[in-house]
Each structure stands twice: as C-alpha cells, then as structure tokens.
C-alpha atoms as a PDB file:
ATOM      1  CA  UNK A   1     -12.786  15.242 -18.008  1.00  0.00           C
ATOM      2  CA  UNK A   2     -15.666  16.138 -19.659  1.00  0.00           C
ATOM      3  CA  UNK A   3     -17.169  15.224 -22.598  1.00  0.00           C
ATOM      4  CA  UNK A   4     -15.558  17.619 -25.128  1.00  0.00           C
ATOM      5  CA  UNK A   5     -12.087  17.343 -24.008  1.00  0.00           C
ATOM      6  CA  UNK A   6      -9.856  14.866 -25.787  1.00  0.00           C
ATOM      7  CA  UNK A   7      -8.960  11.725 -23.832  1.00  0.00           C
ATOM      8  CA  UNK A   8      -4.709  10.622 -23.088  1.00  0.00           C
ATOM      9  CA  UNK A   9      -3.146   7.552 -23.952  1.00  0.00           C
ATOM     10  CA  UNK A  10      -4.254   6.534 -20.852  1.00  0.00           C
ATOM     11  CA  UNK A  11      -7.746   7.306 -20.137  1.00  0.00           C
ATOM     12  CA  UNK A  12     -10.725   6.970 -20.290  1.00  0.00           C
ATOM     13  CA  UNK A  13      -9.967   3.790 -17.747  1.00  0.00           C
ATOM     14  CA  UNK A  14     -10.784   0.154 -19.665  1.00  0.00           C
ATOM     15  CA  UNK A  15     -13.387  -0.109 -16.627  1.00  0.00           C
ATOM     16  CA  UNK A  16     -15.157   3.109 -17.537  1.00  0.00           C
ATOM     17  CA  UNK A  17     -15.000   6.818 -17.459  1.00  0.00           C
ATOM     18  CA  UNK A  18     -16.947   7.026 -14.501  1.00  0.00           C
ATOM     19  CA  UNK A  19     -15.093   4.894 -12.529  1.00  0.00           C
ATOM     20  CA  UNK A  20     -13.225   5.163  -9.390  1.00  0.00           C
ATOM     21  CA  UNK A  21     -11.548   1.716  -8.094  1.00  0.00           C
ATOM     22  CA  UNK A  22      -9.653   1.186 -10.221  1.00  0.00           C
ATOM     23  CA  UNK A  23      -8.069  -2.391 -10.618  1.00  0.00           C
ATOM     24  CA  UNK A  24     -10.432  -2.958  -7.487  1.00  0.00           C
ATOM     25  CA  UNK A  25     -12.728  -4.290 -10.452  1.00  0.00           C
ATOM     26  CA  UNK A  26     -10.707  -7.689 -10.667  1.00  0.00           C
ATOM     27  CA  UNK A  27     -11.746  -8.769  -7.115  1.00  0.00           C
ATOM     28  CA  UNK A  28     -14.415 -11.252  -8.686  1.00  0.00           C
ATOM     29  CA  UNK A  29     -16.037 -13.831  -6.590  1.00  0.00           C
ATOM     30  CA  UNK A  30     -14.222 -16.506  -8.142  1.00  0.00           C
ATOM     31  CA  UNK A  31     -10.544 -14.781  -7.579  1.00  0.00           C
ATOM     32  CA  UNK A  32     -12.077 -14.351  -4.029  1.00  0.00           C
ATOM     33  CA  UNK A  33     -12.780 -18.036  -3.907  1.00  0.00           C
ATOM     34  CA  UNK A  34      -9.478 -19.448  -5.605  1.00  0.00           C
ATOM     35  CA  UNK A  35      -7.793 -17.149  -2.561  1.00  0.00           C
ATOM     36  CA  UNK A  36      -9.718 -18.701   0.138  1.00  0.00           C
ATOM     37  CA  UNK A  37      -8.466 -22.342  -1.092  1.00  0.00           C
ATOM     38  CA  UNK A  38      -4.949 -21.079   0.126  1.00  0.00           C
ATOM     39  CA  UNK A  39      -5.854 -21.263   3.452  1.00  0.00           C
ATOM     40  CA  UNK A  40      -4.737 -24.876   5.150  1.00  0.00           C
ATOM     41  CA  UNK A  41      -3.379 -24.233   8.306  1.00  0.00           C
ATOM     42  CA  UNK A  42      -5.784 -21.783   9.523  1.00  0.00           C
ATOM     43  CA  UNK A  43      -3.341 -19.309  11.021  1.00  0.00           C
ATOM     44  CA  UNK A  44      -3.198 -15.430  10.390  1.00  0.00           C
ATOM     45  CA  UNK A  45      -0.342 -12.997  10.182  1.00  0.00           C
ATOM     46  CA  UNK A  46      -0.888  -9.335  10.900  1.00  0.00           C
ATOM     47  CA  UNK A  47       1.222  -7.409   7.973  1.00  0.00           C
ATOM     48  CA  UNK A  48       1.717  -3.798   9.943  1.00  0.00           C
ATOM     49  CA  UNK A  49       4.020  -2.105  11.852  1.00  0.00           C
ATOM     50  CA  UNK A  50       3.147   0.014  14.876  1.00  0.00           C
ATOM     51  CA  UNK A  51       3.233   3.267  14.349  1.00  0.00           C
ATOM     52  CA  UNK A  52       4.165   6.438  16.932  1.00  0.00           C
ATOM     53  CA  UNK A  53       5.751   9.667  16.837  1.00  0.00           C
ATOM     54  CA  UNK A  54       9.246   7.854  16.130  1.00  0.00           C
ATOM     55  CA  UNK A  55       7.918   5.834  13.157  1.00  0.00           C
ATOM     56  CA  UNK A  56       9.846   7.731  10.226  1.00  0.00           C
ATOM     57  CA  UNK A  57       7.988   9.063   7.498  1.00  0.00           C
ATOM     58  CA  UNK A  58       8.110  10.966   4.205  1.00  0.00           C
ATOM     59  CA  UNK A  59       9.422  14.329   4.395  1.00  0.00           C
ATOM     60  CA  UNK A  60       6.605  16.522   5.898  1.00  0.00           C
ATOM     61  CA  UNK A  61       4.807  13.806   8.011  1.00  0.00           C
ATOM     62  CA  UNK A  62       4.049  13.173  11.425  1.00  0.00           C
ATOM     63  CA  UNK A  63       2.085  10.987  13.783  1.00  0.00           C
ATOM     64  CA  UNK A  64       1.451  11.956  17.687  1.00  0.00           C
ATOM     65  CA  UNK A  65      -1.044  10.270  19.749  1.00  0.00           C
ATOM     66  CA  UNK A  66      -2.490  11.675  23.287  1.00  0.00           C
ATOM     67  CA  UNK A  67      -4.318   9.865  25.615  1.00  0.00           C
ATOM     68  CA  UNK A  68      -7.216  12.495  27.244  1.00  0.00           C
ATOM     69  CA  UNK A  69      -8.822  11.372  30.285  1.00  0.00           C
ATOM     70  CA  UNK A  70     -11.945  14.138  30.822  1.00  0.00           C
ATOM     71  CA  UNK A  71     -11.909  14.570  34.091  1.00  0.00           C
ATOM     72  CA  UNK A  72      -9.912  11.740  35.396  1.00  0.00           C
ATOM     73  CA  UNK A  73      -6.744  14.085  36.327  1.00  0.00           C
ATOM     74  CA  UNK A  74      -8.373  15.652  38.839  1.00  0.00           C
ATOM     75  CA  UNK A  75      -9.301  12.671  40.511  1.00  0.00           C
ATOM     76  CA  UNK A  76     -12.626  12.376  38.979  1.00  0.00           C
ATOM     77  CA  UNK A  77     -15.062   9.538  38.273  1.00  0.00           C
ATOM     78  CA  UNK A  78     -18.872   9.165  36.959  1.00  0.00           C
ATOM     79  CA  UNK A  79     -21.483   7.623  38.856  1.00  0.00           C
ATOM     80  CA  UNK A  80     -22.103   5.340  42.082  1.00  0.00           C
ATOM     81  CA  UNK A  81     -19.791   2.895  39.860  1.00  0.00           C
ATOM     82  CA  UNK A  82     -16.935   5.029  39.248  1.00  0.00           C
ATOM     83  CA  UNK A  83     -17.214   4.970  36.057  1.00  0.00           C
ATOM     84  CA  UNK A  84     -13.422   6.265  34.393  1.00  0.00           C
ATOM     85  CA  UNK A  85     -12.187   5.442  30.794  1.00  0.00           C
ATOM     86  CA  UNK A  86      -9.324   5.863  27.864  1.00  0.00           C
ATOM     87  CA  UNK A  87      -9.511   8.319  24.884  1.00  0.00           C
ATOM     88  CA  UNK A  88      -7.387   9.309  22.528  1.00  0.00           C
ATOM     89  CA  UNK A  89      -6.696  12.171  20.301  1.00  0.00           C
ATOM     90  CA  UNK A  90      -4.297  11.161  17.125  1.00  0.00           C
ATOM     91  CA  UNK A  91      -2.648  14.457  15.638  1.00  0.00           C
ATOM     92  CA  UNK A  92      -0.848  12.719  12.270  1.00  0.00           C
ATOM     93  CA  UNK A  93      -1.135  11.896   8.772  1.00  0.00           C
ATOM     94  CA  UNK A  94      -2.667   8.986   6.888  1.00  0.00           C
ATOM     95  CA  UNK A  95       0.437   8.495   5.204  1.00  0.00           C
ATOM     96  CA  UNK A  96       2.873   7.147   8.454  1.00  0.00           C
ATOM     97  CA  UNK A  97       3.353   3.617   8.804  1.00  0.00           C
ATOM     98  CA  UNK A  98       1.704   0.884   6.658  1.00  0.00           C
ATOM     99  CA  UNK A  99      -0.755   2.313   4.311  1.00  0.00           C
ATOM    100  CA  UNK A 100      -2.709   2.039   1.670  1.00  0.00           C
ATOM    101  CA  UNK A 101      -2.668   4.682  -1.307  1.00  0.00           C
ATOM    102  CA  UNK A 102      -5.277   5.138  -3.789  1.00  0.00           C
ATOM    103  CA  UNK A 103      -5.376   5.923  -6.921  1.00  0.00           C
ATOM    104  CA  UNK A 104      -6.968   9.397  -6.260  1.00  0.00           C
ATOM    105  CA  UNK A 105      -2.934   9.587  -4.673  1.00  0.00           C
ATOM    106  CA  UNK A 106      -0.374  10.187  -7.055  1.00  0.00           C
ATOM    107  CA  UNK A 107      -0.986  12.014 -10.455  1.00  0.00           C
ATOM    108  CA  UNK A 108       0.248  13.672 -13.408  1.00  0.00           C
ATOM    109  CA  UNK A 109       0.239  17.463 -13.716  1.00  0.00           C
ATOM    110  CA  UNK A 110      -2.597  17.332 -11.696  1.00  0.00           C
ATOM    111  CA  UNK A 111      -4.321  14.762 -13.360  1.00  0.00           C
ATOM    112  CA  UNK A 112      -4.950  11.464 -12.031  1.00  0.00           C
ATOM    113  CA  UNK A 113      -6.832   8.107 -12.506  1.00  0.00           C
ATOM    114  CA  UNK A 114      -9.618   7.991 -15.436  1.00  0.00           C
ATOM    115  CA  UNK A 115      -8.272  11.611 -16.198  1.00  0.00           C
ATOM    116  CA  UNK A 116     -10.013  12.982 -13.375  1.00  0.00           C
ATOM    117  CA  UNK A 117      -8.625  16.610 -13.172  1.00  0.00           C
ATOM    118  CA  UNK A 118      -7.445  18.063  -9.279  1.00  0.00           C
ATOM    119  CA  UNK A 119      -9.150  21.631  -9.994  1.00  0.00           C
ATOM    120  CA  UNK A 120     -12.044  19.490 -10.183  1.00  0.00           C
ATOM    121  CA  UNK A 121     -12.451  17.081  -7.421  1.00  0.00           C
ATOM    122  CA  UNK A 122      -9.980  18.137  -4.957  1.00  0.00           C
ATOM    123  CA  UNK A 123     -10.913  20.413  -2.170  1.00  0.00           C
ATOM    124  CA  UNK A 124      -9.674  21.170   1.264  1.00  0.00           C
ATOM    125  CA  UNK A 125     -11.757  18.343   2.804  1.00  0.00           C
ATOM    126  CA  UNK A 126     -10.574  15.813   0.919  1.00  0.00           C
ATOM    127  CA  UNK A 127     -11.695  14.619  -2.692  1.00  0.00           C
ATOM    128  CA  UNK A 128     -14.773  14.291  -4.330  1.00  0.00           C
ATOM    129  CA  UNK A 129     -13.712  11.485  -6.654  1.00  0.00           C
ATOM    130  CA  UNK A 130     -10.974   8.521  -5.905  1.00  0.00           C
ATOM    131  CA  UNK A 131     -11.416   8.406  -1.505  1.00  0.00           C
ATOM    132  CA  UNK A 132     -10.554   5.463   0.050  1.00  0.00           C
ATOM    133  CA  UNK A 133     -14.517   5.082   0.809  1.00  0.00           C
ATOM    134  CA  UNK A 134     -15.094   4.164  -2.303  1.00  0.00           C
ATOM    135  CA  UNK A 135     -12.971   1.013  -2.238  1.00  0.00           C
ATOM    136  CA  UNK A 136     -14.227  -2.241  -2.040  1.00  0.00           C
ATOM    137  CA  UNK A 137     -12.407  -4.825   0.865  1.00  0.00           C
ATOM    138  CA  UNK A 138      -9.258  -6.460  -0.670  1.00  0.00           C
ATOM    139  CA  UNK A 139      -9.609 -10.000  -0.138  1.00  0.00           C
ATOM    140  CA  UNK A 140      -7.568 -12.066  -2.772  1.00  0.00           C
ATOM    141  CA  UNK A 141      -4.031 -14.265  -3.390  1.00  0.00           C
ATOM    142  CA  UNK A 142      -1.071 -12.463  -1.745  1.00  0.00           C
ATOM    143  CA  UNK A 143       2.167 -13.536  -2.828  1.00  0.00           C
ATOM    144  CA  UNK A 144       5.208 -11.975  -1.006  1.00  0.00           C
ATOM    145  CA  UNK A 145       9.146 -12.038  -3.487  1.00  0.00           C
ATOM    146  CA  UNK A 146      11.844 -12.745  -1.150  1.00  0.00           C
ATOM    147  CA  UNK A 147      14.171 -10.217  -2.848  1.00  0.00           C
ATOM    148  CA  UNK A 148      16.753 -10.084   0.185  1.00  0.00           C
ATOM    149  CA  UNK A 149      16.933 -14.098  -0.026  1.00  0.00           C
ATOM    150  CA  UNK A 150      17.657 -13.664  -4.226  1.00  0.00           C
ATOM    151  CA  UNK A 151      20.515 -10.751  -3.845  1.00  0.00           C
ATOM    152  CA  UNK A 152      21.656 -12.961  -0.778  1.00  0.00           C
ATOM    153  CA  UNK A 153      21.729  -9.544   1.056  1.00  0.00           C
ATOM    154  CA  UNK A 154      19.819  -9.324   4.807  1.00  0.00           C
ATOM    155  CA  UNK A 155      19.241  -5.704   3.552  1.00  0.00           C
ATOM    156  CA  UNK A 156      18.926  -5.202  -0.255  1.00  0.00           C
ATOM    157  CA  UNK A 157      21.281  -2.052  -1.353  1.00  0.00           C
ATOM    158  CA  UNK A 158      19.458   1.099  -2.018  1.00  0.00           C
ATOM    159  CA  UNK A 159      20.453   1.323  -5.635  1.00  0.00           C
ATOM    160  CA  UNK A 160      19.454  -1.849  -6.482  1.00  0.00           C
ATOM    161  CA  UNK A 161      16.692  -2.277  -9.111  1.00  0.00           C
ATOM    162  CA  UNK A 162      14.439  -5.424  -9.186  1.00  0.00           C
ATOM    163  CA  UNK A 163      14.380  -6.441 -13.058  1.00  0.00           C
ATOM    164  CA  UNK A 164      11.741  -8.409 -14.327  1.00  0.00           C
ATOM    165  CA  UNK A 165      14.360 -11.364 -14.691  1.00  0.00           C
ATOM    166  CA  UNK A 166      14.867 -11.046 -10.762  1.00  0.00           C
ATOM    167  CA  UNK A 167      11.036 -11.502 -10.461  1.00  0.00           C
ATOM    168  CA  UNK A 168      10.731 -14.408 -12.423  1.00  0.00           C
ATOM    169  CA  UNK A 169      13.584 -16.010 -10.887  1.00  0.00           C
ATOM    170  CA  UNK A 170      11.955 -15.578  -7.132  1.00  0.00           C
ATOM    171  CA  UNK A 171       8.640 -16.705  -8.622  1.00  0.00           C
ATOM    172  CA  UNK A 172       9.814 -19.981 -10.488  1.00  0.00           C
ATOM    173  CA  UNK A 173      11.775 -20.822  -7.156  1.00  0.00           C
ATOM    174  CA  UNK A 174       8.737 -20.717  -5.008  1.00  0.00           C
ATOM    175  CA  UNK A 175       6.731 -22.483  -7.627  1.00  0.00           C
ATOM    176  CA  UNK A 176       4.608 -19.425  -7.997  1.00  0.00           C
ATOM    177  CA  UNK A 177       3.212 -17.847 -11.153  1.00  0.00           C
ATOM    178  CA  UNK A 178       1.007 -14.622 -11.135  1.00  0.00           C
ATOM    179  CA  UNK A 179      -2.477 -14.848 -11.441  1.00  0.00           C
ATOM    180  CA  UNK A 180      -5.213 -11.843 -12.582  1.00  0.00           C
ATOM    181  CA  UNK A 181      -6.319  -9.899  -9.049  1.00  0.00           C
ATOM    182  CA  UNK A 182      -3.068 -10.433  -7.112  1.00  0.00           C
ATOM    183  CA  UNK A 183      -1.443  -8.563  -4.094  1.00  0.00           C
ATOM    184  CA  UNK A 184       2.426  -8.615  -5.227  1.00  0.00           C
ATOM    185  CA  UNK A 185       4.424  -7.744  -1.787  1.00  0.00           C
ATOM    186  CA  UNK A 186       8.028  -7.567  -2.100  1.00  0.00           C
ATOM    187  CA  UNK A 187      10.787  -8.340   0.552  1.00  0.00           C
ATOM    188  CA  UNK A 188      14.046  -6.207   1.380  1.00  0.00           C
ATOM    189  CA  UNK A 189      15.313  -6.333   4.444  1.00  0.00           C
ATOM    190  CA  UNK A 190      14.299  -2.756   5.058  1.00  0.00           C
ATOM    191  CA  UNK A 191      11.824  -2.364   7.907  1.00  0.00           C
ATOM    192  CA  UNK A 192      15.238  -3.869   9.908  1.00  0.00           C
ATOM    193  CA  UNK A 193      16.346  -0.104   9.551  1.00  0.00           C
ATOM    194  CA  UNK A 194      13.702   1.388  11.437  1.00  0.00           C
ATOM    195  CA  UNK A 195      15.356   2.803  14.697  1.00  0.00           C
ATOM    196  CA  UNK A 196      18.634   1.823  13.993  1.00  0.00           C
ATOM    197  CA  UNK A 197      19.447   3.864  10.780  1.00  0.00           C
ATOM    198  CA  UNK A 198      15.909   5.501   9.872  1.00  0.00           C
ATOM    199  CA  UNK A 199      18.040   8.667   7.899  1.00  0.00           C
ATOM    200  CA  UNK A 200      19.032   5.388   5.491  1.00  0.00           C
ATOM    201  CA  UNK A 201      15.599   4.292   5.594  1.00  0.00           C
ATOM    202  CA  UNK A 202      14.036   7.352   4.581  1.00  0.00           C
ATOM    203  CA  UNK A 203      16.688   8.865   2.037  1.00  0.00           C
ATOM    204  CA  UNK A 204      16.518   6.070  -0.596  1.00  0.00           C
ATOM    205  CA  UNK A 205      15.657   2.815  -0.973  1.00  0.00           C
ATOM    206  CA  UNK A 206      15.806  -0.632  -3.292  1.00  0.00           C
ATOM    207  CA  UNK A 207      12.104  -1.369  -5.694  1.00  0.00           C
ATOM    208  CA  UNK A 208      11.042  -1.902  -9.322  1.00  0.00           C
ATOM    209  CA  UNK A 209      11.488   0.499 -11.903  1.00  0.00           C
ATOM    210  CA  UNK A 210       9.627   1.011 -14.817  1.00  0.00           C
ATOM    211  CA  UNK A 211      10.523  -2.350 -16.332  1.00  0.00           C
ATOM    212  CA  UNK A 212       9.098  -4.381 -13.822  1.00  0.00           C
ATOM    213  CA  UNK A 213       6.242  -1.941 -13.201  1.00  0.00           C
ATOM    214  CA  UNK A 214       5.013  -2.430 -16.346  1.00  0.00           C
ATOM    215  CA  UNK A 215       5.436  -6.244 -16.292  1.00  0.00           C
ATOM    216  CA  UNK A 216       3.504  -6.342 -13.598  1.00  0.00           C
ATOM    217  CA  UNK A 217       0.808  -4.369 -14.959  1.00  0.00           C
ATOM    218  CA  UNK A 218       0.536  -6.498 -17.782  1.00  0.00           C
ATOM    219  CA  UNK A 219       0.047  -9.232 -15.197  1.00  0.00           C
ATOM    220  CA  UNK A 220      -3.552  -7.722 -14.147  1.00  0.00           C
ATOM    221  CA  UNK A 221      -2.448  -7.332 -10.303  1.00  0.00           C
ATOM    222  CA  UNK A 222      -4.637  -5.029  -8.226  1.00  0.00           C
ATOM    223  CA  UNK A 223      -2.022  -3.782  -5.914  1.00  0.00           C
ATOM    224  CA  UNK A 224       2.076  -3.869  -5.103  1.00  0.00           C
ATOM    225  CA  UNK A 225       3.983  -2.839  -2.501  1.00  0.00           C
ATOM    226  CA  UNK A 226       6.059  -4.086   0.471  1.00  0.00           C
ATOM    227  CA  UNK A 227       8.355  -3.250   2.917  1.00  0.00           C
ATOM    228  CA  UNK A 228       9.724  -0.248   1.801  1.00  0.00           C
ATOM    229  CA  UNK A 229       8.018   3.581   1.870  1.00  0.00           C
ATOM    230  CA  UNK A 230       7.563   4.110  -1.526  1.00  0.00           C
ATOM    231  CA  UNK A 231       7.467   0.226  -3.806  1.00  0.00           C
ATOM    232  CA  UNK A 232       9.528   1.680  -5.801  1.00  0.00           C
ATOM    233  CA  UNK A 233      13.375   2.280  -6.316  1.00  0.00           C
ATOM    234  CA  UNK A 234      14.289   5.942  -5.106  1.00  0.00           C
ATOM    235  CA  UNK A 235      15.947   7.784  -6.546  1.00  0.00           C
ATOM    236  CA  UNK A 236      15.129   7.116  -9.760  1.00  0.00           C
ATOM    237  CA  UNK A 237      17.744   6.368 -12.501  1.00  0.00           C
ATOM    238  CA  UNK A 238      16.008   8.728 -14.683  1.00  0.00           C
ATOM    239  CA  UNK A 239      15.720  11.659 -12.326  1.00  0.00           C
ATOM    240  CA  UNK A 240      11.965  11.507 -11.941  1.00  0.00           C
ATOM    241  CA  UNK A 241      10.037  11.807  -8.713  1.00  0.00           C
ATOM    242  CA  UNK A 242       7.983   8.530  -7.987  1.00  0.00           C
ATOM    243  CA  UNK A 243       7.816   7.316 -11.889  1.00  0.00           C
ATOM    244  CA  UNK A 244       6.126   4.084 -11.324  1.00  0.00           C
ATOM    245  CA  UNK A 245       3.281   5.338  -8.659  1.00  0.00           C
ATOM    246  CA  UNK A 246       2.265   7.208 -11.385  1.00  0.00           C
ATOM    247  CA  UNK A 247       1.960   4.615 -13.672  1.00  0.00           C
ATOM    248  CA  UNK A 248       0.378   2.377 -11.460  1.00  0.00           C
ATOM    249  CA  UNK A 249      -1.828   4.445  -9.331  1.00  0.00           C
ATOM    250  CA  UNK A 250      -2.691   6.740 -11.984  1.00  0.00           C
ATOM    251  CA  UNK A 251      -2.174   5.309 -15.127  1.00  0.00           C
ATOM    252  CA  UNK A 252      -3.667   1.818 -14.351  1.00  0.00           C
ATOM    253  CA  UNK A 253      -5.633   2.220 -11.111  1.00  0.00           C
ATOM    254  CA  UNK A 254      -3.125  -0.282  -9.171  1.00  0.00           C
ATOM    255  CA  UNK A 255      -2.996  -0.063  -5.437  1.00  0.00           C
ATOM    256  CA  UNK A 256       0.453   0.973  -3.936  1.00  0.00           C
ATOM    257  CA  UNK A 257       0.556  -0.862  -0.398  1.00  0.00           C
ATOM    258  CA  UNK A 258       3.895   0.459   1.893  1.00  0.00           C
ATOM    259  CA  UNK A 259       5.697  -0.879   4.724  1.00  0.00           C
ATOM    260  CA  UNK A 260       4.406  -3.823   4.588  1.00  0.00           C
ATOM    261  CA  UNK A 261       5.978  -6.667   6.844  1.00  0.00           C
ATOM    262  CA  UNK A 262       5.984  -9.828   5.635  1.00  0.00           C
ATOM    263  CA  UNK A 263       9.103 -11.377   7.788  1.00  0.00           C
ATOM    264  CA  UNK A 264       7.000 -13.311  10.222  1.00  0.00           C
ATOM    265  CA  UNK A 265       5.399 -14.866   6.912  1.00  0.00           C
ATOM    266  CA  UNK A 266       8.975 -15.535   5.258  1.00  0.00           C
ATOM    267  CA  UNK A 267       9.723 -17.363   8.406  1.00  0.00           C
ATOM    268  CA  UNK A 268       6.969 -19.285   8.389  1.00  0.00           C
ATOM    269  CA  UNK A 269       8.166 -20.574   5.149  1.00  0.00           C
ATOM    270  CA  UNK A 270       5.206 -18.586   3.465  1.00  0.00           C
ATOM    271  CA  UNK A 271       4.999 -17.555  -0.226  1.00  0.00           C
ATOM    272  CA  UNK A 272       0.929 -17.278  -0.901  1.00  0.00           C
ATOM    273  CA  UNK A 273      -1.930 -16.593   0.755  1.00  0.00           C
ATOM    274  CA  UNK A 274      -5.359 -15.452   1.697  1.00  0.00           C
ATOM    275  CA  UNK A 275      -4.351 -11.384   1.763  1.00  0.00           C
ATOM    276  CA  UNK A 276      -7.428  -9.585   3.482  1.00  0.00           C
ATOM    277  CA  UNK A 277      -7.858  -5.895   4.108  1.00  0.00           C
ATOM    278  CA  UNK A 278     -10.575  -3.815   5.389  1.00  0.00           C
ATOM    279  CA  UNK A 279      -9.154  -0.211   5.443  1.00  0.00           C
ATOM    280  CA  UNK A 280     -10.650   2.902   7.554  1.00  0.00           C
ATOM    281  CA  UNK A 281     -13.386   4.588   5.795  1.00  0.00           C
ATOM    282  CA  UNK A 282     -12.075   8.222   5.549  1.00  0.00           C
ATOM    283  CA  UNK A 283     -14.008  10.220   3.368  1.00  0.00           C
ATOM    284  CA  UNK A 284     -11.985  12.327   0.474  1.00  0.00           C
ATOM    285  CA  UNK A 285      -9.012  10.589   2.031  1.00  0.00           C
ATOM    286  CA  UNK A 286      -6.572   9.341  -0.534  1.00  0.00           C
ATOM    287  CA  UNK A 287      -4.026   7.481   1.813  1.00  0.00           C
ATOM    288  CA  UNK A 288      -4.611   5.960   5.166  1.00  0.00           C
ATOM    289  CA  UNK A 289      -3.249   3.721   7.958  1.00  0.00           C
ATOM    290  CA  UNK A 290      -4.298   0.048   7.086  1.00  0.00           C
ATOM    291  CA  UNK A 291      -3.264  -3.403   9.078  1.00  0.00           C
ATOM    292  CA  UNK A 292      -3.780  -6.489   6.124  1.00  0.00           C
ATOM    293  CA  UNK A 293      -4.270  -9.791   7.038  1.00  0.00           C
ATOM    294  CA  UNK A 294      -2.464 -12.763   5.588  1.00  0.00           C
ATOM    295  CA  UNK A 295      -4.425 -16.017   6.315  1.00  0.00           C
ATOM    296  CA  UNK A 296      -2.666 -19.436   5.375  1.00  0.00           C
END
C-alpha cells in the first residue's frame, strides 16, 4: 500500500503499517514469564506428527524424502578412518504435516496482512514481506479445548461447528479463561484418521466458523489451530473457501497452527502450558514444517 491509496476496514494493522508479525507483537516478556510459571512437573510433549510421502495433504501437496549416500553405493569410504555418512534430499512442500502458516499465507484478492499487495512482494522465490524469517520464537500459555470430550464423540463429525458457547463451556470446565498472547489448540479426534480413512480426513473436517473466529480474535490470541488441516470447519456453511484464515491470518495477523497433536497432553490430564516453538528459518517462505513444544 502506498501512501496515496486509501486504507480497508482492516488495515493499516493497529501495530503499524510497516509491520510484518503480526499478533507476534503480544509475546511481551511478562506473557513470556506468566507462561513459564505453568511449568511444575518439568516434562515436555512434542506436538507433531511425522511426516512422509503417505502423510495426506491438501490437494496439490507432496512430501518425499531420499537418503543419498555419495559414494557409499559403490562400496566407497573417505580416509584411513573410513569415513561414510547419511544425507538427505527432501523433495516436498512446507505445507505437509504440522505447520505453521503466516500471515503473508492466506489473503484477500491478493491482498494480505497490513494491506500488503501480492503484485508487490510476491515473487518466485518467495516473498519480500510476511516470511516466516521474520517471526519472532513463540513461547507463551498454550491451552488445548477438548472438543471430542464436549460432543462426547472419539471423532468430532465433519459438519460440526464449534460455537462460541461450546468454547466457553470446555474452558469453564477446565477452569481456564483466555488470556492476551495465547496459543488456542483445539481437539477432534481427527489425526486418528490418518491411515485408516485419510480420503475422510482430507475432504472435510469439524472447526470454528466465523462466530468463534471472531470471539477469539477479540480475545487478543496470537495463534489457533489444532489437529485438523485447516482450524477451521470445511466446507463452509456459507460456501466460501477458508473464511476464517482470512480473517485471522490476514485480517488480524493471527497464526494458523495445523495438525497439531495434543492427545499425549489430553492424556496426561493437560489443559495449559508452556507452548514453545522455534520454526525453520525459510526465507520468503510463508508456511513451513514446525515441531512445538508443550512444557508442563
């Protein structure tokens, strides 16, 4: 945008017009700090799932991974200590498995966060504004909703749509309220579909609509997301593709985190914590393959 066009309802951001994380900016020291008091028993969770060529992923994406050994197929080593060793070539997209997606992501007629237009910053090696480099660590409160233990359902139906009632309901039985700077991570039952139905898995799935999405917006959270491929309820009731990425991503800067898997955490009777992530530094990547933390 520059300075003689005329801003949207929803930019310039209320960080800045130059800026580029987003709701990244609510990671203060003291949410940082009120985060690390969660942590009592001093165990930690990995919140991934492995990913290969079988992982199933949105539409057009792949992920292969080859293991070349320079030399070592012919029966060659290096050196009086025979020196051999492991590399790998990964052929795949940053979008398979669980991810992070920034803000620079999803947008609106080819406009997206802070009104930053794609004719303008996006080129064929990656952005210019909005890359995942440019995000600070995420180390604040995670908070995972149990959504498959409120619907009483193992796996939550794919046309179900998580009100902000439902939310409230989850959060007031685990004695939780949200707090500014948050990681929201929902709960469905649906990573338990991966290799047994993953057609199911990939053609629709149970989230938060608009409703919630705005809800939790209001709520200052810097990310959302869970255990599902797109954090959001697809289809859409209204017919529109992906309607609250773009509010969040784009219109507020909020971090979509997917296929996240917080079961080992459920079962550990787990409802807050210390949620750390470090992602890859891809330059002009929007998306990439991430492994959080969750530290209680």
């Amino acid at each position: 945008m520059t300075k003689t066009e005329p801003s949207a309802d929803w930019y310039p951001s209320v960080y800045g017009a130059d800026d580029e994380i987003g709701a990244a900016n609510l990671l203060t020291p003291d949410v940082l700090l009120q985060a690390v008091g969660l942590v009592r028993k001093g165990k930690a969770l990995p919140l991934a799932v492995e990913v290969n060529r079988q992982t199933p992923a949105f539409r057009h994406r792949s992920f292969k991974l080859f293991n070349v050994q320079p030399g070592q197929q012919a029966g060659l080593s290096s050196g009086p200590n025979k020196f051999t060793f492991n590399d790998e070539l990964v052929e795949g997209w940053t979008g398979v498995g669980t991810q992070l997606n920034g803000i620079g992501h999803i947008g609106i007629d080819n406009v997206y966060y802070n009104g930053n237009k794609a004719a303008d910053f996006v080129t064929i090696e990656g952005v210019k504004k909005l890359g995942i480099e440019k995000v600070p660590p995420l180390v604040t409160r995670g908070v995972v909703l149990d959504m498959a233990a409120h619907y009483g359902q193992p796996i939550v139906a794919e046309t179900t749509e998580f009100s902000v009632a439902d939310i409230q309901a989850v959060l007031k039985k685990a004695g939780l309220t949200l707090r500014k700077g948050d990681v929201v991570l929902f709960n469905t039952g649906w990573l338990e579909l991966i290799g047994k139905d993953d057609k199911r898995f990939l053609e629709a799935e149970p989230g938060i609509g608009m409703e919630a999405a705005r809800w939790l917006a209001e709520r200052q959270i810097v990310a959302f997301g869970g255990d599902t491929w797109a954090s959001e309820i697809y289809p859409g009731k209204s017919g529109e593709e992906f309607p609250v990425n773009q509010f969040m991503l784009a219109r507020h800067g909020i971090y979509n985190l997917e296929l996240i898997d917080t079961r080992a955490l459920l079962r550990e009777g787990v409802r807050e914590f210390l949620f750390v992530l470090g992602q890859p530094l891809y330059t002009g990547s929007t998306q990439v393959n991430i492994n959080p933390v969750a530290i209680f």
